[in-house]
PDB file of N, CA and C in Angstrom:
ATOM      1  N   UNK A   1     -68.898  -7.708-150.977  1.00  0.00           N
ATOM      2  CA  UNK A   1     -70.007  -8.568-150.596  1.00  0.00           C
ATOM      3  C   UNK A   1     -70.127  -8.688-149.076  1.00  0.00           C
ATOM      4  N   UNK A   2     -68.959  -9.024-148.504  1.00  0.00           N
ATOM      5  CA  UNK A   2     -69.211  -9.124-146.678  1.00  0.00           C
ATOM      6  C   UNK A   2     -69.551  -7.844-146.362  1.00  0.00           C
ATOM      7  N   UNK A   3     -69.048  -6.540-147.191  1.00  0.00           N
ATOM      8  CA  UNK A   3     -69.388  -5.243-146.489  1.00  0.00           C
ATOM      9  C   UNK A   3     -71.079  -5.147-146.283  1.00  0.00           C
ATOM     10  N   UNK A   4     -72.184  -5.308-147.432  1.00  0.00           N
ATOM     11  CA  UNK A   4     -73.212  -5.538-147.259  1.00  0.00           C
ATOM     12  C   UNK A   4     -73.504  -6.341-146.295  1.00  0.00           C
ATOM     13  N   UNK A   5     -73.050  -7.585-146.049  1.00  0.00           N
ATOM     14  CA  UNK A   5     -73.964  -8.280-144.874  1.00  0.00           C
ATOM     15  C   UNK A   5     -73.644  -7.726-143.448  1.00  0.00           C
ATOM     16  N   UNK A   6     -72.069  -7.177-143.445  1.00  0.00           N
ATOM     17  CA  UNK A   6     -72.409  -6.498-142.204  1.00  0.00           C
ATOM     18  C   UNK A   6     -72.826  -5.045-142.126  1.00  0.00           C
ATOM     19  N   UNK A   7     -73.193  -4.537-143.237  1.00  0.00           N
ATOM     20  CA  UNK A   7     -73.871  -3.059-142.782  1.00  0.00           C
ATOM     21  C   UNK A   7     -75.895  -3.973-142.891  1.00  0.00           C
ATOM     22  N   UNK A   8     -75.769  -5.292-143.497  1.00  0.00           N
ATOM     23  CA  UNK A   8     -77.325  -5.462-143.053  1.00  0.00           C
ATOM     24  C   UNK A   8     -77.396  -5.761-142.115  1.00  0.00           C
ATOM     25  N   UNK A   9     -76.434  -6.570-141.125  1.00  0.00           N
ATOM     26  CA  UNK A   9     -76.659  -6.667-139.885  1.00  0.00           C
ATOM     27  C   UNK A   9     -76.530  -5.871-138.950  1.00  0.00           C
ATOM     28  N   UNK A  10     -75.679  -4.818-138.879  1.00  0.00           N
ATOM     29  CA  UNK A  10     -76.017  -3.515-138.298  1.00  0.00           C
ATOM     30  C   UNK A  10     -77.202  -3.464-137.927  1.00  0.00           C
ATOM     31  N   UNK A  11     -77.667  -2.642-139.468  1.00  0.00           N
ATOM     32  CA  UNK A  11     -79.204  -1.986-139.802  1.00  0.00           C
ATOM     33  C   UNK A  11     -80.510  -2.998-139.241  1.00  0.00           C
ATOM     34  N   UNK A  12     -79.750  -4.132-139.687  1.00  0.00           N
ATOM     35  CA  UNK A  12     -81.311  -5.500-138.363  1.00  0.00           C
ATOM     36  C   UNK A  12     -81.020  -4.990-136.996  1.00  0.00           C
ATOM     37  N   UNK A  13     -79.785  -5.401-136.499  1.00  0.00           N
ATOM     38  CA  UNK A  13     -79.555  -5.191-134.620  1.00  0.00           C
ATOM     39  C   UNK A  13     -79.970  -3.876-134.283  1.00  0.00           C
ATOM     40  N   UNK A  14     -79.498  -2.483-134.991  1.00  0.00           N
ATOM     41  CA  UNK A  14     -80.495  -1.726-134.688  1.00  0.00           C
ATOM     42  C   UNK A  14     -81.943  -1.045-134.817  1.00  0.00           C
ATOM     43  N   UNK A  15     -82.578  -1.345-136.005  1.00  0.00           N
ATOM     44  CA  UNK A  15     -84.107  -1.807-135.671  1.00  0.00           C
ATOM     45  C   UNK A  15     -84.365  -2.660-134.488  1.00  0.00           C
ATOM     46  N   UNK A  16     -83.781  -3.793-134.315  1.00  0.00           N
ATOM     47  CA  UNK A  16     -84.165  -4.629-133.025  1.00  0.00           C
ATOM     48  C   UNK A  16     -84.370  -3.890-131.996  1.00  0.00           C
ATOM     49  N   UNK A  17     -82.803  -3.098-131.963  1.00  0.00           N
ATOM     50  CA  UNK A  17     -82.538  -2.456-130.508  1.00  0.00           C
ATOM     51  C   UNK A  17     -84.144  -1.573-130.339  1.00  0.00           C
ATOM     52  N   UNK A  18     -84.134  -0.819-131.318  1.00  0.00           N
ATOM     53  CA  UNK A  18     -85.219   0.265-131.408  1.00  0.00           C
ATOM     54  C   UNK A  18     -86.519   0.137-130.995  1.00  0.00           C
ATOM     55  N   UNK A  19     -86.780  -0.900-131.685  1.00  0.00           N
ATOM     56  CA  UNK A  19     -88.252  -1.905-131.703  1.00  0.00           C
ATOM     57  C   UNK A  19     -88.056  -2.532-129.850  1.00  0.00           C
ATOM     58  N   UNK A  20     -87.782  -3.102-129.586  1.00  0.00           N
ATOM     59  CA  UNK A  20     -87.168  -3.146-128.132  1.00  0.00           C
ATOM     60  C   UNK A  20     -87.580  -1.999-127.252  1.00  0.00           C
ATOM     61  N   UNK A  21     -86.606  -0.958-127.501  1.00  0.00           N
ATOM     62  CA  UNK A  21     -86.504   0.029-126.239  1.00  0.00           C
ATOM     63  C   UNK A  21     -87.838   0.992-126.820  1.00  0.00           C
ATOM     64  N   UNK A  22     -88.572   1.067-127.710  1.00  0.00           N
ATOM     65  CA  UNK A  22     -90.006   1.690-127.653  1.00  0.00           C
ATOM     66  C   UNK A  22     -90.856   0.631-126.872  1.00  0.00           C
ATOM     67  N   UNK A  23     -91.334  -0.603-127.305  1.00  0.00           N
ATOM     68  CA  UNK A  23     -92.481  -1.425-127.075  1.00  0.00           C
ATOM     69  C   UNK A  23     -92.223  -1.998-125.827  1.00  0.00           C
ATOM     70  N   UNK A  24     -90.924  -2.894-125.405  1.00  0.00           N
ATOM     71  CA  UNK A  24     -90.647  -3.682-124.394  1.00  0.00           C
ATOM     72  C   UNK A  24     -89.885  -3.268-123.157  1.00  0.00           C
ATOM     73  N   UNK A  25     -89.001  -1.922-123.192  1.00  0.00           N
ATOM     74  CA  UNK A  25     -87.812  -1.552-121.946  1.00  0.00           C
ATOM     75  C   UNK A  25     -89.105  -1.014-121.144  1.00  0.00           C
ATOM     76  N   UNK A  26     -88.966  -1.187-119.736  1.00  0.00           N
ATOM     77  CA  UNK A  26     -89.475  -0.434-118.591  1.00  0.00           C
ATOM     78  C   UNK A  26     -88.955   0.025-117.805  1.00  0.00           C
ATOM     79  N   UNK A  27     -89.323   0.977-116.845  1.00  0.00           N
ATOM     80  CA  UNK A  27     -88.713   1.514-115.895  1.00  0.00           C
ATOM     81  C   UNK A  27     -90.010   1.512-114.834  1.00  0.00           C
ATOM     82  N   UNK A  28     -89.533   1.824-113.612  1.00  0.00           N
ATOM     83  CA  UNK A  28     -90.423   1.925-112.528  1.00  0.00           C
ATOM     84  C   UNK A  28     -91.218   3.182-112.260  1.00  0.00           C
ATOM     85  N   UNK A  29     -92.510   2.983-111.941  1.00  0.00           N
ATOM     86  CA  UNK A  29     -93.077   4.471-111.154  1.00  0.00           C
ATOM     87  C   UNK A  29     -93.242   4.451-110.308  1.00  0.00           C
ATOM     88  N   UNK A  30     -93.236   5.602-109.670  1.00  0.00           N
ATOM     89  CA  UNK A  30     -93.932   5.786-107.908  1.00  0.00           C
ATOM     90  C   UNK A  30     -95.374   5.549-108.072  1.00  0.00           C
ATOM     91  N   UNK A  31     -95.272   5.283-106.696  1.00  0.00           N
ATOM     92  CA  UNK A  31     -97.002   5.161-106.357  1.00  0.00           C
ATOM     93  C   UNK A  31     -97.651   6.098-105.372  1.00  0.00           C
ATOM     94  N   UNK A  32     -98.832   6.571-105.649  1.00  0.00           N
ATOM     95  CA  UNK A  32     -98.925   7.665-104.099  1.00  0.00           C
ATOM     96  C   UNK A  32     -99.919   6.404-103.430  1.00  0.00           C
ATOM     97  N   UNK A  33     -99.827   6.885-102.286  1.00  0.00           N
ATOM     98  CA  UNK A  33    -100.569   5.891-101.305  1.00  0.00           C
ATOM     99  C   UNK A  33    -102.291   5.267-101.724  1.00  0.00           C
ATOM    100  N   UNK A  34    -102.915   6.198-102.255  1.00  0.00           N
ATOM    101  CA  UNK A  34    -104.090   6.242-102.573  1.00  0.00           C
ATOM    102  C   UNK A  34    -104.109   5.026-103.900  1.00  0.00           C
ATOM    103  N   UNK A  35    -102.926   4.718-104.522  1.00  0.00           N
ATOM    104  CA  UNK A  35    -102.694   4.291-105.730  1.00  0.00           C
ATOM    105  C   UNK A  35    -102.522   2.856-104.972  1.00  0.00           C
ATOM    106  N   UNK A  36    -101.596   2.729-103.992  1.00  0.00           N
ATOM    107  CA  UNK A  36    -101.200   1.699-103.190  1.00  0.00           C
ATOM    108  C   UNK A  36    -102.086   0.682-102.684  1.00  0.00           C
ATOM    109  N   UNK A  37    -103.038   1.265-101.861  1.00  0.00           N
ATOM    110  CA  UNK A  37    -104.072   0.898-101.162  1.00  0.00           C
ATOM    111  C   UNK A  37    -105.208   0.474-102.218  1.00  0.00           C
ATOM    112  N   UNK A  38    -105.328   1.294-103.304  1.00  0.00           N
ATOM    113  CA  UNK A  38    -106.286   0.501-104.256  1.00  0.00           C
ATOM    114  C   UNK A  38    -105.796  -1.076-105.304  1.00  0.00           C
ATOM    115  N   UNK A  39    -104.099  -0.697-104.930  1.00  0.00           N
ATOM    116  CA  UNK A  39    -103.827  -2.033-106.135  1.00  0.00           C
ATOM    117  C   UNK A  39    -104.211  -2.878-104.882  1.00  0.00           C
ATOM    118  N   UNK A  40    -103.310  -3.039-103.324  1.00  0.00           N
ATOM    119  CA  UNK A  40    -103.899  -3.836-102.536  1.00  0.00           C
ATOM    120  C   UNK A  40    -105.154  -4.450-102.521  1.00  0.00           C
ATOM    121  N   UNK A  41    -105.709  -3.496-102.022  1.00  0.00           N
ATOM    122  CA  UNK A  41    -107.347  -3.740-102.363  1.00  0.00           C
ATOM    123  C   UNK A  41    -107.742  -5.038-103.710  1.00  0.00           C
ATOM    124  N   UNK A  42    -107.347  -4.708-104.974  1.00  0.00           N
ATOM    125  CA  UNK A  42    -107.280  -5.566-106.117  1.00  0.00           C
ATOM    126  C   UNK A  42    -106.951  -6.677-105.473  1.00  0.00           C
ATOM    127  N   UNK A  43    -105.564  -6.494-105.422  1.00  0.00           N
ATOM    128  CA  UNK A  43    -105.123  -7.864-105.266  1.00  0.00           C
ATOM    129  C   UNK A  43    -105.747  -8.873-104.301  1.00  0.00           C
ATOM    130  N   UNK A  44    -106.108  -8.507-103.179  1.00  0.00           N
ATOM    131  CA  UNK A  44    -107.087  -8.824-101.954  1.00  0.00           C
ATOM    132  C   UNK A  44    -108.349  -9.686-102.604  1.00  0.00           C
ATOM    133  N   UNK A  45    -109.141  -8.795-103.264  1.00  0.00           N
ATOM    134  CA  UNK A  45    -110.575  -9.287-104.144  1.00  0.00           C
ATOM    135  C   UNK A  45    -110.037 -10.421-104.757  1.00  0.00           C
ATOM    136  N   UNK A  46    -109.106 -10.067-106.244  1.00  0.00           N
ATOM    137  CA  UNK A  46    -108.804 -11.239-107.611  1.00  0.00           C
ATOM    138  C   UNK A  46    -108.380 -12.540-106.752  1.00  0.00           C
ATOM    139  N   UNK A  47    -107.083 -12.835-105.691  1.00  0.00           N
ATOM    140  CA  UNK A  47    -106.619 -13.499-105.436  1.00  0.00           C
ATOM    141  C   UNK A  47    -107.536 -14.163-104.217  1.00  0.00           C
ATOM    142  N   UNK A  48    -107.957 -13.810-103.670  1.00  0.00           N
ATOM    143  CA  UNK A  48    -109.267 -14.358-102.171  1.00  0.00           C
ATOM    144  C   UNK A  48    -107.322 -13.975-101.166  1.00  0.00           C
ATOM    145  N   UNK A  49    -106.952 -13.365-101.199  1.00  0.00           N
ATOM    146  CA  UNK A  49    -106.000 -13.338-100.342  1.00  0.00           C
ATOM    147  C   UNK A  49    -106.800 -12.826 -98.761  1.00  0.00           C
ATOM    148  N   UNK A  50    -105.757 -13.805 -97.596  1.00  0.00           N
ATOM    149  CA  UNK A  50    -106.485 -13.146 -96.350  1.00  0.00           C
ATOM    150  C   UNK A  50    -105.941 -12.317 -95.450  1.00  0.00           C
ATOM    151  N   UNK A  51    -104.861 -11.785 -96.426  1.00  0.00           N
ATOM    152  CA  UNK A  51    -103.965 -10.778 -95.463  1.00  0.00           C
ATOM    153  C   UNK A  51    -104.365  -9.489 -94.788  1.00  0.00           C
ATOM    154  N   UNK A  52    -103.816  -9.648 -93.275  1.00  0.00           N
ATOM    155  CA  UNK A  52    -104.881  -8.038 -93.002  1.00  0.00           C
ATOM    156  C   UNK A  52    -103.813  -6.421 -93.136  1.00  0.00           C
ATOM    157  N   UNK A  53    -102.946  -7.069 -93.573  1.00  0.00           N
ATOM    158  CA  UNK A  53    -101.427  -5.965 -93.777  1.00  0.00           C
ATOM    159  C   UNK A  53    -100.728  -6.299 -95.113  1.00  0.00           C
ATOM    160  N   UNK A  54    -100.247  -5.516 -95.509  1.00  0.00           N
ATOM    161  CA  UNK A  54     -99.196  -5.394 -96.472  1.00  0.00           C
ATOM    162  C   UNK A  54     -97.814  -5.816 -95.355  1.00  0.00           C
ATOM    163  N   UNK A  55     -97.136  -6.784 -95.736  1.00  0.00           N
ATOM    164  CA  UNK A  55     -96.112  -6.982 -95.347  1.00  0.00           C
ATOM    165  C   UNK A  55     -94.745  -6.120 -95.208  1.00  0.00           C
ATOM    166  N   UNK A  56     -94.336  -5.447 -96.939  1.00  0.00           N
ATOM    167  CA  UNK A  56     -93.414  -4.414 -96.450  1.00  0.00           C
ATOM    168  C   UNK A  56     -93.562  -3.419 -98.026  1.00  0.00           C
ATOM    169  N   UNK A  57     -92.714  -2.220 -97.864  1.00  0.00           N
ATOM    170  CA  UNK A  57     -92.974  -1.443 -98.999  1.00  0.00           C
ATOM    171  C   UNK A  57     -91.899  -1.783 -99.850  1.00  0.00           C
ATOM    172  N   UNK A  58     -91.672  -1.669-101.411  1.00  0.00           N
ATOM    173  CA  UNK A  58     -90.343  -1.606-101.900  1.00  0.00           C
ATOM    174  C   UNK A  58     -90.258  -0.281-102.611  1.00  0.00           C
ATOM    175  N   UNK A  59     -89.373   0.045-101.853  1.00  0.00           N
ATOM    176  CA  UNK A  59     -88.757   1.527-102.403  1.00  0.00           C
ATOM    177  C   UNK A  59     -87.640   1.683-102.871  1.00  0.00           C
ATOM    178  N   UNK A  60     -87.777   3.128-103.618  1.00  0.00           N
ATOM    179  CA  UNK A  60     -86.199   3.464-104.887  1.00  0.00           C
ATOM    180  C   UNK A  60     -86.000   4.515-105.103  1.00  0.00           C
ATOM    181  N   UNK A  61     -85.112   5.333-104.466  1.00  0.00           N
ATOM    182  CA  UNK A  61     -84.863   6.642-104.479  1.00  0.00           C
ATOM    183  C   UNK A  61     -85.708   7.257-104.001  1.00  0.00           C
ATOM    184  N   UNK A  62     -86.418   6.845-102.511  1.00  0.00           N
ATOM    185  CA  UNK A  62     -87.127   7.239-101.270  1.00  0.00           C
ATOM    186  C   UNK A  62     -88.768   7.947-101.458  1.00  0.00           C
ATOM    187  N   UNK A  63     -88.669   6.608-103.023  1.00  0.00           N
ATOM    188  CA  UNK A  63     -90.050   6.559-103.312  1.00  0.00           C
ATOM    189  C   UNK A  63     -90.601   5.355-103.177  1.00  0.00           C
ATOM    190  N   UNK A  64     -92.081   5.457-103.193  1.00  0.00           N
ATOM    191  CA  UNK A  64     -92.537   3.561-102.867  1.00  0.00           C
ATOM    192  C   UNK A  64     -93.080   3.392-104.433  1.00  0.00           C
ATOM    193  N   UNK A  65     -92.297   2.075-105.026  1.00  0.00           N
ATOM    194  CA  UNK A  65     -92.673   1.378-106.263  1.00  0.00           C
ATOM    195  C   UNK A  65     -93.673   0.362-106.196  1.00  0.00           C
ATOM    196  N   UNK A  66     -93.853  -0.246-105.083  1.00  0.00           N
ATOM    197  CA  UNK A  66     -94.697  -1.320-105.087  1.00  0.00           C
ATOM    198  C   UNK A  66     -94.224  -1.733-103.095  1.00  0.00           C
ATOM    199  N   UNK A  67     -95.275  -3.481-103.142  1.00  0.00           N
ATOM    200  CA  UNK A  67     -95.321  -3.533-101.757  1.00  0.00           C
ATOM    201  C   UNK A  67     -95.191  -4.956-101.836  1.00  0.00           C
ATOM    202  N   UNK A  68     -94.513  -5.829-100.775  1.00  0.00           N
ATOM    203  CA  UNK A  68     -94.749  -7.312-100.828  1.00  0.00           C
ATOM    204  C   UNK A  68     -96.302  -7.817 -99.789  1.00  0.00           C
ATOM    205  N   UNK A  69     -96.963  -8.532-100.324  1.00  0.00           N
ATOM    206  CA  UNK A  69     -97.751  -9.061 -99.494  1.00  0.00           C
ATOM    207  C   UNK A  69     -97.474 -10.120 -98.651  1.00  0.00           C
ATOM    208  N   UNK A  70     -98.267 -10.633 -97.346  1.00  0.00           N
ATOM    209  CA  UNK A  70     -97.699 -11.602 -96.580  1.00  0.00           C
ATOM    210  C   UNK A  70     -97.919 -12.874 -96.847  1.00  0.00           C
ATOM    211  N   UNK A  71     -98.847 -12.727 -97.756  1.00  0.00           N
ATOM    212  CA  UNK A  71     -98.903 -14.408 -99.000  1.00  0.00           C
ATOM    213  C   UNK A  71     -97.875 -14.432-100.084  1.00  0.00           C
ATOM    214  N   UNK A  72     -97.138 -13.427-100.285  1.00  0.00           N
ATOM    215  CA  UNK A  72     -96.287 -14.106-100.497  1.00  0.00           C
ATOM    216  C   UNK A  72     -96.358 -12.832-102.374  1.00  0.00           C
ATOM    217  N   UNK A  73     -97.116 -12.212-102.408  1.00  0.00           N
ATOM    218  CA  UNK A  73     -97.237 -11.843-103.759  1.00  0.00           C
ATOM    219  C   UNK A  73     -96.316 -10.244-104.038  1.00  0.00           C
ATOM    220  N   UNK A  74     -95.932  -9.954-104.546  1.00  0.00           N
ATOM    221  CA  UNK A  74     -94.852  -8.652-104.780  1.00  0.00           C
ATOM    222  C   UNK A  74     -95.470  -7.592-106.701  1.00  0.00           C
ATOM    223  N   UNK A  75     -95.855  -6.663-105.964  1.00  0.00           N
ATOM    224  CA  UNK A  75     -95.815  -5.669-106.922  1.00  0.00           C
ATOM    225  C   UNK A  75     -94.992  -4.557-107.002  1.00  0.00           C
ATOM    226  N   UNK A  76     -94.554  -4.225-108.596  1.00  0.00           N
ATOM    227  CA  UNK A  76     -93.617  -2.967-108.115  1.00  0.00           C
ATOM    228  C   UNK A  76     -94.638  -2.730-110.138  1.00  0.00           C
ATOM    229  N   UNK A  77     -94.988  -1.236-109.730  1.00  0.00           N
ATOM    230  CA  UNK A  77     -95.323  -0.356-110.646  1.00  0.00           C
ATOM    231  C   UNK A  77     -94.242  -0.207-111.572  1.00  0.00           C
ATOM    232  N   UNK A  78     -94.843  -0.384-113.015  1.00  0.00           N
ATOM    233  CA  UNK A  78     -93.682  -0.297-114.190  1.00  0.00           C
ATOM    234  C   UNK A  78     -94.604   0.205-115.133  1.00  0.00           C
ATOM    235  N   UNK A  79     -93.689   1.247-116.053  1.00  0.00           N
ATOM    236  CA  UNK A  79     -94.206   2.142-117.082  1.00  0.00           C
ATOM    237  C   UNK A  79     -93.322   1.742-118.553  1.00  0.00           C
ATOM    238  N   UNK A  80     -93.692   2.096-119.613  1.00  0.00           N
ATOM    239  CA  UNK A  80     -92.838   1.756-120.766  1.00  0.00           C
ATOM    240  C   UNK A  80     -92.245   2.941-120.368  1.00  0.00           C
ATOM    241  N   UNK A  81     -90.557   2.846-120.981  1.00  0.00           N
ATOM    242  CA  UNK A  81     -89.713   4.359-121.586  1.00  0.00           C
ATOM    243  C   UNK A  81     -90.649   4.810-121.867  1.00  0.00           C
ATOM    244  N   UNK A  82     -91.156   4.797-122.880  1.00  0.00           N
ATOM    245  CA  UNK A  82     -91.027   6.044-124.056  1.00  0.00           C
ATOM    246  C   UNK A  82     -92.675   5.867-123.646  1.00  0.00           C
ATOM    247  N   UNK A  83     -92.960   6.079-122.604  1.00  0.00           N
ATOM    248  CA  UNK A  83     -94.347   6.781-121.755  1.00  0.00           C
ATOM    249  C   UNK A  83     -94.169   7.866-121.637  1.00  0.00           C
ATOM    250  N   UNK A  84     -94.852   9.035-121.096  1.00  0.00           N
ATOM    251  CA  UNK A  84     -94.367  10.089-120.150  1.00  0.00           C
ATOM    252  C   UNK A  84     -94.855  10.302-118.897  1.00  0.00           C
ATOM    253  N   UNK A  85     -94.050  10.216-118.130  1.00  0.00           N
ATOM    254  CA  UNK A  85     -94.064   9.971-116.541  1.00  0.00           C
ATOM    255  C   UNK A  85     -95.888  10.405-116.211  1.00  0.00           C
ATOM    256  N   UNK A  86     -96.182   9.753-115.066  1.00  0.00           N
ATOM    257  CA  UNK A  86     -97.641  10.442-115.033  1.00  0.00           C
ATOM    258  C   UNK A  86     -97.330  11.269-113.248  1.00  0.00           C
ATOM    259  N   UNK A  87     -97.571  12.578-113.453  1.00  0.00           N
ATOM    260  CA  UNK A  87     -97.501  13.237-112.140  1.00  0.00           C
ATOM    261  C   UNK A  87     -98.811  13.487-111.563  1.00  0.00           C
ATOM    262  N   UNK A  88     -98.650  13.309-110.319  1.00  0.00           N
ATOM    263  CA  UNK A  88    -100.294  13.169-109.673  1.00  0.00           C
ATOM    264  C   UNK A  88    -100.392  14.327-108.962  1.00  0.00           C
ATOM    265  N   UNK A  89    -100.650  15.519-109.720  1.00  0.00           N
ATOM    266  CA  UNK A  89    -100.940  16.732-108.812  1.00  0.00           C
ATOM    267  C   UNK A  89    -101.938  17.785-108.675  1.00  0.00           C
ATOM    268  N   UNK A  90    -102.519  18.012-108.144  1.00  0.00           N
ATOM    269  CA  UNK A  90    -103.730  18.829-108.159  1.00  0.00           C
ATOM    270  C   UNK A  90    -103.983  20.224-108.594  1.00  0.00           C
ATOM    271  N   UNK A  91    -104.448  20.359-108.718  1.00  0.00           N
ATOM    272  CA  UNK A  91    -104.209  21.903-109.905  1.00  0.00           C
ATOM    273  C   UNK A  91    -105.029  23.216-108.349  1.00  0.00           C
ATOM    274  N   UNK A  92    -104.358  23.742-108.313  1.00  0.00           N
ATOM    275  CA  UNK A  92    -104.969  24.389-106.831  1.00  0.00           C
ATOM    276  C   UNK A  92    -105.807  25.551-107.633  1.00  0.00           C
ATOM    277  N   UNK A  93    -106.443  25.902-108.410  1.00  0.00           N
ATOM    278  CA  UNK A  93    -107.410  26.480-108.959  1.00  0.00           C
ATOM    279  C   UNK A  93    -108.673  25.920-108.951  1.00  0.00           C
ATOM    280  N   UNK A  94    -108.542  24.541-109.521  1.00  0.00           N
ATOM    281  CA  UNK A  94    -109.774  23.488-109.525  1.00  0.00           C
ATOM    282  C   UNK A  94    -110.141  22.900-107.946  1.00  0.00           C
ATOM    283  N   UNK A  95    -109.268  22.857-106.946  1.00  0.00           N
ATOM    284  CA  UNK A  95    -109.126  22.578-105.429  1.00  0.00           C
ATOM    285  C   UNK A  95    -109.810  24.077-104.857  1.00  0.00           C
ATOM    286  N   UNK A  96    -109.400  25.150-104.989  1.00  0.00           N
ATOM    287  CA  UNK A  96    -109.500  26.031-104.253  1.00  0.00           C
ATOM    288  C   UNK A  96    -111.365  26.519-105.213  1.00  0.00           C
ATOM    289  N   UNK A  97    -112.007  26.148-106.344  1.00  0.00           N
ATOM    290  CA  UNK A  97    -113.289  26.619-106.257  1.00  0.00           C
ATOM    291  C   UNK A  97    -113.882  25.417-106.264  1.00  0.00           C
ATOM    292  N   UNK A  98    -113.455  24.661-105.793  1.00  0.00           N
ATOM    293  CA  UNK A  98    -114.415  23.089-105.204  1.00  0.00           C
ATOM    294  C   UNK A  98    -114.802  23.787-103.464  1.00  0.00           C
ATOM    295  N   UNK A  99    -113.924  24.239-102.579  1.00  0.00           N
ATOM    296  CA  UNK A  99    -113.692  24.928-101.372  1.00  0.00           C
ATOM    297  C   UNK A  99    -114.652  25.959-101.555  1.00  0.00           C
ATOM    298  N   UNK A 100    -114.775  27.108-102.705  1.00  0.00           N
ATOM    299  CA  UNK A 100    -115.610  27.716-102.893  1.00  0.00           C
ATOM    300  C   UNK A 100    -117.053  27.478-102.831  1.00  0.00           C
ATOM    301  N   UNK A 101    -117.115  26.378-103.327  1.00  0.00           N
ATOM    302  CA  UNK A 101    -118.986  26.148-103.999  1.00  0.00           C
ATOM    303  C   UNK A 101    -119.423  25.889-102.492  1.00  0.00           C
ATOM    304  N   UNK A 102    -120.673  26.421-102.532  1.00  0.00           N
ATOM    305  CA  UNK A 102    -121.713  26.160-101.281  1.00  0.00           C
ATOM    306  C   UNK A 102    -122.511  24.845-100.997  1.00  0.00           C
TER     307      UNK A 102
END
């Protein structure tokens, strides 16, 4: 009889775990600057903030995750795990006949 309740409690804690690390674990993304300057921007508009600078960057493994503002507000870019990373890169085929067209 105890063997059942602890192989059901197992089998609950890991569904939990599972259910957890799909829907709720995050990790951080980079931001490219263009990405940066537009959340700023946001935040600037939503909040009436009157800052004329970003205060400082926060970086992680000599990437920028986010930035503190000088009112006081802090973003750092977060993705679920079980996302797949988003890479921001330009396809130099689609670049090089944009260069093309007249």
């Amino acid at each position: 009889m105890i063997l059942y309740v602890l192989l059901f409690g197992l089998w609950a804690a890991l569904v939990a775990y599972v259910f957890w690390f799909i829907f709720k674990a995050k990790t951080v993304q980079p931001l490219t600057l263009d990405d940066l300057a537009l959340t700023w921007k946001v935040h600037k508009q939503q909040t009436g903030c009157k800052s004329s600078r970003i205060h400082g960057l926060i970086k992680e493994n000599d990437e920028i995750i986010g930035f503190k503002c000088d009112c006081g507000y802090e973003f750092i870019q977060k993705r679920l795990i079980s996302q797949r990373p988003v890479e921001r890169t330009a396809k130099i085929n689609h670049v090089q006949k944009q260069l093309q067209m007249p």
